[in-house]
Protein backbone atom coordinates (compact mmCIF):
# COMPACT_ATOMS: atom_id res chain seq x y z
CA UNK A 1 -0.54 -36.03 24.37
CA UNK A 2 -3.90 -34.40 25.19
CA UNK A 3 -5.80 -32.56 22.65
CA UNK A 4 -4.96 -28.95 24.74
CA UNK A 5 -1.19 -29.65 24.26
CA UNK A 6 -1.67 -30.38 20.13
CA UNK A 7 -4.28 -26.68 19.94
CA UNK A 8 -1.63 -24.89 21.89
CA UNK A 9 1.39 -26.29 20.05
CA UNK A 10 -0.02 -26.14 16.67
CA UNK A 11 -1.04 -22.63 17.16
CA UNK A 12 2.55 -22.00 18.23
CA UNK A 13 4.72 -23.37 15.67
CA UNK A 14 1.96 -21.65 12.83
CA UNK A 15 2.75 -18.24 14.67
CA UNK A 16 6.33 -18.74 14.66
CA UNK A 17 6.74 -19.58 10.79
CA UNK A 18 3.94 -16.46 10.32
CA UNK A 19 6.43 -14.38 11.98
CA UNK A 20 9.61 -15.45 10.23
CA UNK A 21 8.26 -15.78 6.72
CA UNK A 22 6.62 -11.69 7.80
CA UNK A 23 10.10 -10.64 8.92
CA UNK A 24 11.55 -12.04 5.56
CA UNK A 25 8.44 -10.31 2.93
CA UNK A 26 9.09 -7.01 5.25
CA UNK A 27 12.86 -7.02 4.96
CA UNK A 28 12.48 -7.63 1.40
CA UNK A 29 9.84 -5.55 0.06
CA UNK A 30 12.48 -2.07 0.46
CA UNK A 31 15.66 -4.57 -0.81
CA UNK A 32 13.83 -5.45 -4.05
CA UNK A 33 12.05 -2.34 -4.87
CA UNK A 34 16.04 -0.85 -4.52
CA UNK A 35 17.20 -3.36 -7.03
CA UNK A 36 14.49 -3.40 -9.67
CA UNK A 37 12.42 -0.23 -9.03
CA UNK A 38 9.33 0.67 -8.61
CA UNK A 39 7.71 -0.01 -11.70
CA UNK A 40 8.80 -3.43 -12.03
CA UNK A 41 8.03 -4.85 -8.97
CA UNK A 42 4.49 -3.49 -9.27
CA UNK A 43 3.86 -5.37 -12.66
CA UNK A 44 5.63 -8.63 -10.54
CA UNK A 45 2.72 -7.94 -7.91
CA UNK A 46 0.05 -7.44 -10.43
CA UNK A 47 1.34 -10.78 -12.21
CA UNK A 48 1.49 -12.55 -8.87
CA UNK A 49 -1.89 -11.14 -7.60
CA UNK A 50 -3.62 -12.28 -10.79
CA UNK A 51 -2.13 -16.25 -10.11
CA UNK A 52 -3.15 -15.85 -6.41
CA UNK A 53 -6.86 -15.17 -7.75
CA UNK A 54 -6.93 -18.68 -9.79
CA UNK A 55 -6.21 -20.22 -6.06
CA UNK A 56 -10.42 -20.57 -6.01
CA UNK A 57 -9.83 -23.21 -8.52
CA UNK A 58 -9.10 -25.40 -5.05
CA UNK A 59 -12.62 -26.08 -4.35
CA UNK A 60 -11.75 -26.35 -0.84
CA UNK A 61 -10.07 -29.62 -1.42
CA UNK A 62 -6.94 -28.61 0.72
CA UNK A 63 -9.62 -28.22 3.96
CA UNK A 64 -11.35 -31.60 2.51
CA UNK A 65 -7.44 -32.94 2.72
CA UNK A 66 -6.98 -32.14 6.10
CA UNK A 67 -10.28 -32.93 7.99
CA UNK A 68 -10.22 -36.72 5.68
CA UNK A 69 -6.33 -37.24 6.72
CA UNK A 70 -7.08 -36.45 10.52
CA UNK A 71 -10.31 -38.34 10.60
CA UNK A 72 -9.84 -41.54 8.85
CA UNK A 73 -6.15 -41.62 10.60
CA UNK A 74 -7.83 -41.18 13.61
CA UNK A 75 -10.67 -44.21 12.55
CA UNK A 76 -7.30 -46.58 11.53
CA UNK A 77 -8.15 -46.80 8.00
CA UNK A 78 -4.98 -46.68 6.28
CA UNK A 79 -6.78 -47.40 2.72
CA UNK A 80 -9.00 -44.71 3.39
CA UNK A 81 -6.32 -42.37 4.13
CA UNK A 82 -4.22 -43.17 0.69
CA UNK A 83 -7.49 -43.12 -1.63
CA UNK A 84 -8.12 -39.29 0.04
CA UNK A 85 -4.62 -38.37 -1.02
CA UNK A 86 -4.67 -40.69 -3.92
CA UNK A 87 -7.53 -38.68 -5.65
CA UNK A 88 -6.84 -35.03 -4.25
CA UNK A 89 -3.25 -35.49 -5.77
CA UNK A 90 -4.83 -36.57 -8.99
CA UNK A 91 -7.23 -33.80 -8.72
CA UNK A 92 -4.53 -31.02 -8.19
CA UNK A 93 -2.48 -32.45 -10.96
CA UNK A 94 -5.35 -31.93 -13.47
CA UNK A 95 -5.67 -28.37 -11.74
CA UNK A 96 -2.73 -27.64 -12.44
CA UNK A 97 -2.30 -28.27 -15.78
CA UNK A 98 -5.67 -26.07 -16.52
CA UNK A 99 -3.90 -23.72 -14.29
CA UNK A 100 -0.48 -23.72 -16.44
CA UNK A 101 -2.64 -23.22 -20.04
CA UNK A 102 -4.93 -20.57 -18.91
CA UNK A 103 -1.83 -18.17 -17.26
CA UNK A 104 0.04 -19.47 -20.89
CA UNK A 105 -2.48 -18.32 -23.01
CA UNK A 106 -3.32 -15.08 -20.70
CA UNK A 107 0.37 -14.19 -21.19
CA UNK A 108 0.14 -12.56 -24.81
CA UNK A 109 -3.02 -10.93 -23.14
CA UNK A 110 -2.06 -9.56 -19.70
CA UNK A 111 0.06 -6.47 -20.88
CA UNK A 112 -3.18 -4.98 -23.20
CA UNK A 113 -5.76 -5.48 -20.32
CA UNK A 114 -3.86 -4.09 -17.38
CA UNK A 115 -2.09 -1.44 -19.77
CA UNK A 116 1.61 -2.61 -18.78
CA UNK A 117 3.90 -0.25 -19.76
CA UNK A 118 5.67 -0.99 -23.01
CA UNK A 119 9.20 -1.33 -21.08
CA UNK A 120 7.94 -3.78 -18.91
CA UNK A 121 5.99 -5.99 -21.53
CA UNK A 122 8.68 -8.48 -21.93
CA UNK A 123 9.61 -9.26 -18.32
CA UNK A 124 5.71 -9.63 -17.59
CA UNK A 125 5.20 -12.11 -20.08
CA UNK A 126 8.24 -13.72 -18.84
CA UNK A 127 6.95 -14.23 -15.25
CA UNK A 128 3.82 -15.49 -16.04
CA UNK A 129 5.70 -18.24 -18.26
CA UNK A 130 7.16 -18.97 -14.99
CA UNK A 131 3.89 -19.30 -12.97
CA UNK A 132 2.17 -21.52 -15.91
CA UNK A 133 5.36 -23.64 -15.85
CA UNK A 134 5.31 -23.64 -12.02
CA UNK A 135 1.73 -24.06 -11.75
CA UNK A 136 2.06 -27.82 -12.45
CA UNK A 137 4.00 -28.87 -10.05
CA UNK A 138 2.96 -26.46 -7.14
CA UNK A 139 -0.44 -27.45 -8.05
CA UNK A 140 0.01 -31.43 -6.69
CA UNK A 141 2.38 -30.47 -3.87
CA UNK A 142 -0.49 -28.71 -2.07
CA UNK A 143 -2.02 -31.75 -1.22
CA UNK A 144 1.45 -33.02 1.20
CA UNK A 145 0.84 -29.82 3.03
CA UNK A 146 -2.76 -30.85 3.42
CA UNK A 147 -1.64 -33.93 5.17
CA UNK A 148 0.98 -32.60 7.12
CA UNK A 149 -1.93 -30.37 8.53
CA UNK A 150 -4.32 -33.97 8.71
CA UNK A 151 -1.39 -35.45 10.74
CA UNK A 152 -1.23 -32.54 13.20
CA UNK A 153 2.42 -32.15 12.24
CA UNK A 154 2.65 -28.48 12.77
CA UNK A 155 5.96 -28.79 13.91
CA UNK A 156 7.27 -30.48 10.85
CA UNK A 157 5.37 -27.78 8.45
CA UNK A 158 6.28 -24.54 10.54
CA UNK A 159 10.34 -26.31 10.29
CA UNK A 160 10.11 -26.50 6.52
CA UNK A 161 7.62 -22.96 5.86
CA UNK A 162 10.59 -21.33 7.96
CA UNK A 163 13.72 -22.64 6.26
CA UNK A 164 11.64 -22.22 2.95
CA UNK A 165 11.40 -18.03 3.84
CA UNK A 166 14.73 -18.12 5.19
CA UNK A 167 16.04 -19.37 1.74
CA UNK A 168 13.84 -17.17 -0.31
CA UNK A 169 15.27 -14.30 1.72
CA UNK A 170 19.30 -15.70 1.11
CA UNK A 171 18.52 -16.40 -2.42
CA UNK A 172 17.19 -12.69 -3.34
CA UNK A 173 20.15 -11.21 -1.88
CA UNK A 174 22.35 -13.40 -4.16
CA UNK A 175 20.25 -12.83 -7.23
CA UNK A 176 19.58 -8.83 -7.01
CA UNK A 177 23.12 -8.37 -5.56
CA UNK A 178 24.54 -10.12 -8.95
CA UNK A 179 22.46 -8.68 -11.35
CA UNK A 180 19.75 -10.79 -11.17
CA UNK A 181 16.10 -9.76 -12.15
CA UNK A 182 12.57 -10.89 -10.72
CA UNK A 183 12.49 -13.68 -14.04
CA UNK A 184 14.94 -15.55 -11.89
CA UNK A 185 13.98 -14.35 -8.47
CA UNK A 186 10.61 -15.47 -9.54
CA UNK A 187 11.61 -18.92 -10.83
CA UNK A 188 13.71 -19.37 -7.63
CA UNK A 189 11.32 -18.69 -5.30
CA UNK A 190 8.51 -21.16 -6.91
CA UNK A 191 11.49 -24.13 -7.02
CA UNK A 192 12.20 -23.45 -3.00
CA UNK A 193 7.99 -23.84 -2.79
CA UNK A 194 8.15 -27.19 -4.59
CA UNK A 195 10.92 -28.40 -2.25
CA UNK A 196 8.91 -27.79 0.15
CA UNK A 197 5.94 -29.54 -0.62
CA UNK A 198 8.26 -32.10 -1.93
CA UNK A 199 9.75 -32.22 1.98
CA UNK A 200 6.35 -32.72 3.05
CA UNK A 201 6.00 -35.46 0.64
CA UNK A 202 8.62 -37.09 2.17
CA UNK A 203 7.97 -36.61 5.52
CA UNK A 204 4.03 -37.07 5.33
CA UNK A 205 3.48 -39.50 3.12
CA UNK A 206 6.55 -41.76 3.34
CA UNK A 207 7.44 -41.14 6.85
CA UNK A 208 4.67 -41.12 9.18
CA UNK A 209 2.11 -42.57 6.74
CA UNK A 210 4.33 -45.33 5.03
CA UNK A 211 2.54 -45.13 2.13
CA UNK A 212 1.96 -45.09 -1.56
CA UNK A 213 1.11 -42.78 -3.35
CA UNK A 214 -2.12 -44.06 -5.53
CA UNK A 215 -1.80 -41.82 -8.65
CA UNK A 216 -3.84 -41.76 -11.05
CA UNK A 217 -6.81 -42.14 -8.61
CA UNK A 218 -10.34 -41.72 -9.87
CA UNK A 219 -12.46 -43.27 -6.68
CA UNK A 220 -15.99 -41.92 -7.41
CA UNK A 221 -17.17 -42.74 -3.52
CA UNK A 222 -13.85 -40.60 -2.12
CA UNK A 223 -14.47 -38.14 -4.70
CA UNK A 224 -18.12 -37.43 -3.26
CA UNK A 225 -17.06 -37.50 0.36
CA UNK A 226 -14.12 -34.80 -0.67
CA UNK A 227 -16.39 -32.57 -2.51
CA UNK A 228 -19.16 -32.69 -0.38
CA UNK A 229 -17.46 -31.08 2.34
CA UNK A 230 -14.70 -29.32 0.00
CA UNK A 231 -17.49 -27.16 -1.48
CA UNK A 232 -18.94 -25.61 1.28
CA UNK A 233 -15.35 -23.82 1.38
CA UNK A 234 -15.30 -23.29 -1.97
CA UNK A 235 -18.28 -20.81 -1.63
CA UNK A 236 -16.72 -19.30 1.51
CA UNK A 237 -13.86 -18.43 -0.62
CA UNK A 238 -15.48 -17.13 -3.35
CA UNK A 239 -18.01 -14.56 -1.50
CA UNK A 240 -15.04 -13.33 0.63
CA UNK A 241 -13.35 -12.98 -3.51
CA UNK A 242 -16.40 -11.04 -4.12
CA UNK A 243 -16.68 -8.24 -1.06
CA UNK A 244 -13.00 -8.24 -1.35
């Protein structure tokens, strides 16, 4: 397949699972506010803006993850490949755990320093519980979508980012329909996002790649080569943080 086929494809199947997970947020966004009002789904997206900010705690290595899986697949170093994964999987992992304790400890915090209203104090706590918990397991799965990405497997990742906003979209409609709240529409929607990285676990690494997953991996060499290019993102990210 020439390299104008992959651009064009790739930059097809991202539009199409853009489009379909915007058609889902857009259809939701009046559904939701319906159920739960407008209060509390502004202290959800206050609590879910906050855990999108500790996303600079990446370094870049996702980009790292990508450019490494592409390149050394490309080279036909299989050993190369897996010690890339290896150690950004071990890296995430730690990530995440940091991740999990600082939104854990911020919880008995959060409703003082963004002056939550009393009502709401409970449920906030509640869904940042969620996030920590989540945190350390969505954490690790990022690097699977990494390699799907380093594989060129667009296809694949736009199939599973669709059915994952598809099934976000069902399962709200059950849960605010039944007298659910966003505690569970939260914890739903961050256990279809590990199933998904889990599904490009299973596709990436055991599929296409055949291979296992080196865990706990502390290669100082694949380390350097990961962070010397994974910083130079990292900065990107955090100036564009800053103006924003």
């Amino acid at each position: 397949m020439s390299s104008k086929k992959i651009i064009t494809d790739n930059i097809k199947y991202s539009a199409i699972a853009r489009a379909v997970g915007f058609a889902v947020d857009f259809a939701l966004l009046p559904f939701i506010v319906s159920h739960v009002g407008k209060e509390m789904y502004g202290a959800y997206i206050l609590v879910m803006t906050f855990t999108g900010y500790l996303g600079v705690l990446d370094f870049g290595v996702q980009s790292a993850v990508i450019k490494y899986v592409a390149e050394l697949r490309g080279r036909g170093d299989p050993e190369g490949t897996n010690k890339v994964i290896g150690a950004s999987f071990t890296f995430y992992t730690v990530i995440g755990v940091v991740a999990a304790i600082l939104i854990f400890i911020l919880s008995f915090f959060f409703a003082s320093i963004f002056r939550v209203e009393e009502t709401n104090m409970v449920m906030v706590r509640h869904l940042l519980w969620i996030a920590a918990a989540a945190s350390l397991f969505v954490w690790p799965g990022r690097t699977f979508d990494g390699v799907l990405e380093g594989l060129q497997r667009y296809d694949w990742r736009a199939i599973i980012a669709v059915a994952a906003s598809l099934l976000t979209g069902a399962s709200a409609y059950v849960i605010f329909t039944t007298g659910g709240n966003m505690t569970h529409f939260l914890a739903t929607s961050y256990l279809i996002m590990i199933l998904r990285y889990l599904s490009a676990y299973i596709l990436g690494n055991l599929y296409l790649l055949k291979a296992k997953l080196l865990f706990p991996c502390f290669d100082r060499q694949t380390f350097r080569a990961i962070f010397s290019f994974s910083l130079f993102v990292f900065l990107g990210n955090i100036l564009g943080l800053v103006i924003f």
